[in-house]
N, C-alpha and C. Protein backbone atom coordinates (compact mmCIF):
# COMPACT_ATOMS: atom_id res chain seq x y z
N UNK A 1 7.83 9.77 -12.15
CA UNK A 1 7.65 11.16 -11.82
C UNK A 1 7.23 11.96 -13.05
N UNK A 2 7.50 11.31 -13.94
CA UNK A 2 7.08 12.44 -15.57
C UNK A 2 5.45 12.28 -15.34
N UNK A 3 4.80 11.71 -14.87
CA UNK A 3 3.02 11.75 -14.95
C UNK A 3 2.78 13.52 -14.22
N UNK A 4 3.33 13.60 -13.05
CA UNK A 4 3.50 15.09 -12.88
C UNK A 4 3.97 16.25 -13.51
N UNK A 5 5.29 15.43 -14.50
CA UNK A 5 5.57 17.19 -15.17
C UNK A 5 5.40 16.94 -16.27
N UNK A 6 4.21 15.73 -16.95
CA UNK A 6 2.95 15.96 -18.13
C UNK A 6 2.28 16.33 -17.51
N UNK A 7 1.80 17.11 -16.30
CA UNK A 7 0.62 17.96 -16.04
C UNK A 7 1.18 19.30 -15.28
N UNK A 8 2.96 19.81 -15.36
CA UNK A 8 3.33 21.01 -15.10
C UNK A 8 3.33 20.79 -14.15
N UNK A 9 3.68 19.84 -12.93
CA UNK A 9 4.34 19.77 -11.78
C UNK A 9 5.37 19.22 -11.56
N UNK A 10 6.57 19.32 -10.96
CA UNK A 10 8.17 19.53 -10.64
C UNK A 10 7.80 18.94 -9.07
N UNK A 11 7.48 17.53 -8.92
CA UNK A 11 7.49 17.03 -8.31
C UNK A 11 8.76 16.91 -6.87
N UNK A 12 10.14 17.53 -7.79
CA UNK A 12 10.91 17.53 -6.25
C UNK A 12 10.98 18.48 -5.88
N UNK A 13 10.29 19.46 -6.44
CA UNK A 13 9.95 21.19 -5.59
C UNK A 13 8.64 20.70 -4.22
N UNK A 14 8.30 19.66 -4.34
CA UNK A 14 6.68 19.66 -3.52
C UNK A 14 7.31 19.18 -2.16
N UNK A 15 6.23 19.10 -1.25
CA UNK A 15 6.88 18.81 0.25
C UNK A 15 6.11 17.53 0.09
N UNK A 16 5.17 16.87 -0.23
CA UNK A 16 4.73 15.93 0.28
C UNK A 16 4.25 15.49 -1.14
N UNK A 17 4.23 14.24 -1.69
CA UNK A 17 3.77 13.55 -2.85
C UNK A 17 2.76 12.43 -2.81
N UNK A 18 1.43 12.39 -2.92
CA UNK A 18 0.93 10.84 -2.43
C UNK A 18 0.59 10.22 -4.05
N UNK A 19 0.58 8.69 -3.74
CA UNK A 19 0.37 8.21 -4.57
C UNK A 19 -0.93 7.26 -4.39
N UNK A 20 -1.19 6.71 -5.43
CA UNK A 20 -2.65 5.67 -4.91
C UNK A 20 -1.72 4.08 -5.79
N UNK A 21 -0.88 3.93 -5.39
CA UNK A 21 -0.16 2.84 -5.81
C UNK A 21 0.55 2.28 -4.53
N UNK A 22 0.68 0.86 -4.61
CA UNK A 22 1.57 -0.12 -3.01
C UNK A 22 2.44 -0.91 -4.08
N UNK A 23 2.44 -0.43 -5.48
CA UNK A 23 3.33 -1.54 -6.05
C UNK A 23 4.29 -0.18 -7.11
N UNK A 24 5.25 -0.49 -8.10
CA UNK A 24 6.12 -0.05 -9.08
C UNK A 24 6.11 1.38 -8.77
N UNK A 25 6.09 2.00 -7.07
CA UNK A 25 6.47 3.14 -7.06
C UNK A 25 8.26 3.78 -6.69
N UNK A 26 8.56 2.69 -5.89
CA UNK A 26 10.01 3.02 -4.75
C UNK A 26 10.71 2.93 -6.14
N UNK A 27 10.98 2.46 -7.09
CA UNK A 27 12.47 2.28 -8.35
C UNK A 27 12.10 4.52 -8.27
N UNK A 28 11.14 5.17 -9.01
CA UNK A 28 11.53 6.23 -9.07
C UNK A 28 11.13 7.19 -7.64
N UNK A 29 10.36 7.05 -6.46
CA UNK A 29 10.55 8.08 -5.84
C UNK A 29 11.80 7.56 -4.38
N UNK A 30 12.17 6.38 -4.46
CA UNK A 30 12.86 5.84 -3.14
C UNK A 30 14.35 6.66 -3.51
N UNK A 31 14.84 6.96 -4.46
CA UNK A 31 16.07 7.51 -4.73
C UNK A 31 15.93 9.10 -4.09
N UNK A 32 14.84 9.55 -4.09
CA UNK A 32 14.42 11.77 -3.93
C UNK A 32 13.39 11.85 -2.62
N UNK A 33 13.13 10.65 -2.23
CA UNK A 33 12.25 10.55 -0.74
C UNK A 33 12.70 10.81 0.36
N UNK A 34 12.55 11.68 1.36
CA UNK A 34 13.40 11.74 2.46
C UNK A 34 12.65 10.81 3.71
N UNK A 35 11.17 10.08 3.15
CA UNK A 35 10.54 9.00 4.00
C UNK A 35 9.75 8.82 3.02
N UNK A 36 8.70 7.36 3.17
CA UNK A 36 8.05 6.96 2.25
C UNK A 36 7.06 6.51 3.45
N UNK A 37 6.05 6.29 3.16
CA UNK A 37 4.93 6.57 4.23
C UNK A 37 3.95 5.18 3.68
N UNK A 38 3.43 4.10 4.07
CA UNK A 38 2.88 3.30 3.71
C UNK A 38 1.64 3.76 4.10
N UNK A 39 0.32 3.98 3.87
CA UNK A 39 -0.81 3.93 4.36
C UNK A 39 -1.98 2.99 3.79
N UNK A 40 -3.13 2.41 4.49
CA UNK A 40 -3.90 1.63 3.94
C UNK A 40 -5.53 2.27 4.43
N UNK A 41 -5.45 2.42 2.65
CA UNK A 41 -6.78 3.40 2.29
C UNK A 41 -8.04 2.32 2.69
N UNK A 42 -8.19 1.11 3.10
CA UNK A 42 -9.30 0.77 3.07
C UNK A 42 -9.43 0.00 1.97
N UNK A 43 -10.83 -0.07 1.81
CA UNK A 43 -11.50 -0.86 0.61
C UNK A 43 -10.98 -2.01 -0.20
N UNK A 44 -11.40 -2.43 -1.45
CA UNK A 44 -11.69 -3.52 -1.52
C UNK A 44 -10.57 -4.52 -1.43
N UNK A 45 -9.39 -3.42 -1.81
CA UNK A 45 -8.10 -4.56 -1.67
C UNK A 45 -7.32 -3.76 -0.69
N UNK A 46 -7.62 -3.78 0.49
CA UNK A 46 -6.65 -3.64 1.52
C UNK A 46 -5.87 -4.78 1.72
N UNK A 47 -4.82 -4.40 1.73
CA UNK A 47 -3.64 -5.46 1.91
C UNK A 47 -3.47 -6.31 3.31
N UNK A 48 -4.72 -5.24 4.60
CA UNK A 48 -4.84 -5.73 5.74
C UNK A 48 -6.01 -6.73 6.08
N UNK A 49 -5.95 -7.88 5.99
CA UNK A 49 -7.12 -8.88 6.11
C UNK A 49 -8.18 -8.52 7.34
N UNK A 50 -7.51 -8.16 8.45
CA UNK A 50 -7.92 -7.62 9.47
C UNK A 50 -9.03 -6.45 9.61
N UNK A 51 -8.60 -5.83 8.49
CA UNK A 51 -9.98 -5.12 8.66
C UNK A 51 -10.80 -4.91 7.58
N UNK A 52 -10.69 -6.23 6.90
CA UNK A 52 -11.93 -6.32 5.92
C UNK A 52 -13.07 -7.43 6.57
N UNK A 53 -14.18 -6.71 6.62
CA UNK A 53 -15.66 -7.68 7.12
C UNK A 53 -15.84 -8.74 6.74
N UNK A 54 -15.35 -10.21 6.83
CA UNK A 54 -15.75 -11.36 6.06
C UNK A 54 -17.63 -12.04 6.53
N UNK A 55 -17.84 -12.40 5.86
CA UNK A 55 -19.50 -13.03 5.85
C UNK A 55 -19.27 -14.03 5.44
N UNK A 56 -19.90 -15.01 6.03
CA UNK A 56 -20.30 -16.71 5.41
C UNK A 56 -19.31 -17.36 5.26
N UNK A 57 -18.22 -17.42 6.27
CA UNK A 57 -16.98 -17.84 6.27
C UNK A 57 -17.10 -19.62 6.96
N UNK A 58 -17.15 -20.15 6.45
CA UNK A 58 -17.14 -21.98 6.97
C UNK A 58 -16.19 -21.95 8.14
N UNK A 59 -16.47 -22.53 9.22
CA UNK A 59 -16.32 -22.82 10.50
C UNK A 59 -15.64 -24.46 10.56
N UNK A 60 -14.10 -24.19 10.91
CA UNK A 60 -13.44 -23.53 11.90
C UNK A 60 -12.87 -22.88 10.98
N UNK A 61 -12.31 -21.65 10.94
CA UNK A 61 -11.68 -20.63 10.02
C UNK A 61 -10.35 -20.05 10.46
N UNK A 62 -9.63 -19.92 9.82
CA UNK A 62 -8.31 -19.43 10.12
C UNK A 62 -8.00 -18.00 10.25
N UNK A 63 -9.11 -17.55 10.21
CA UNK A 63 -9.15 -15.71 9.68
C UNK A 63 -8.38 -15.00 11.14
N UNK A 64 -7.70 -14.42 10.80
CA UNK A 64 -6.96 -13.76 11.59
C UNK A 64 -6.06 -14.22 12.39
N UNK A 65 -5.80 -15.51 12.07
CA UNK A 65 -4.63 -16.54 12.53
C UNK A 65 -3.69 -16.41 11.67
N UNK A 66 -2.23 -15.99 12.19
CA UNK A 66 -0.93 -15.67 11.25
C UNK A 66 -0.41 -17.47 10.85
N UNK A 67 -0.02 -17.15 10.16
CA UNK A 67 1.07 -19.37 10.46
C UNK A 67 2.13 -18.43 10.26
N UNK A 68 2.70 -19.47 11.14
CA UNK A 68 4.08 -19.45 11.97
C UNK A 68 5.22 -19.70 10.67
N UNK A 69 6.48 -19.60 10.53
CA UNK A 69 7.49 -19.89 10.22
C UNK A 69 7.25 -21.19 10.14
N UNK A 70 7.16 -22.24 11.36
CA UNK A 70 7.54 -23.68 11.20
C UNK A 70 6.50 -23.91 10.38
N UNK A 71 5.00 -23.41 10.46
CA UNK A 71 3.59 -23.89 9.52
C UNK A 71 4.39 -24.07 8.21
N UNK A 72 4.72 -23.27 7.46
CA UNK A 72 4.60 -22.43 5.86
C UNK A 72 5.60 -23.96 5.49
């Protein structure tokens, strides 16, 4: 939270906070969050395989096939 009040914002005065991070955020805002909101911006590293366009993928392909518990 200090990246905000090195630029004069008091981050637990605000109603809504976004971040552009999916990793080393919850240790400081999961303690002052009254929800934490996952969203997936898209692009190049979406964490959702599903909706990234694959091309030239070798056949038979597993793409969008989960494995199971017993697979792993």
């Amino acid at each position: 939270m200090n990246i905000f009040r090195a630029l004069g914002i008091e981050p637990l005065q605000k109603r809504v906070i976004a971040l552009k991070s999916m990793q080393h955020f919850r240790a400081a805002y999961a303690p002052v969050a009254g929800r934490i909101a996952l969203v997936d911006g898209a692009g190049l590293a979406s964490p959702s395989l599903d909706r990234l366009q694959f091309a030239r993928i070798p056949r038979p392909s597993t793409k969008g096939r989960r494995q199971s518990m017993d697979e792993a």
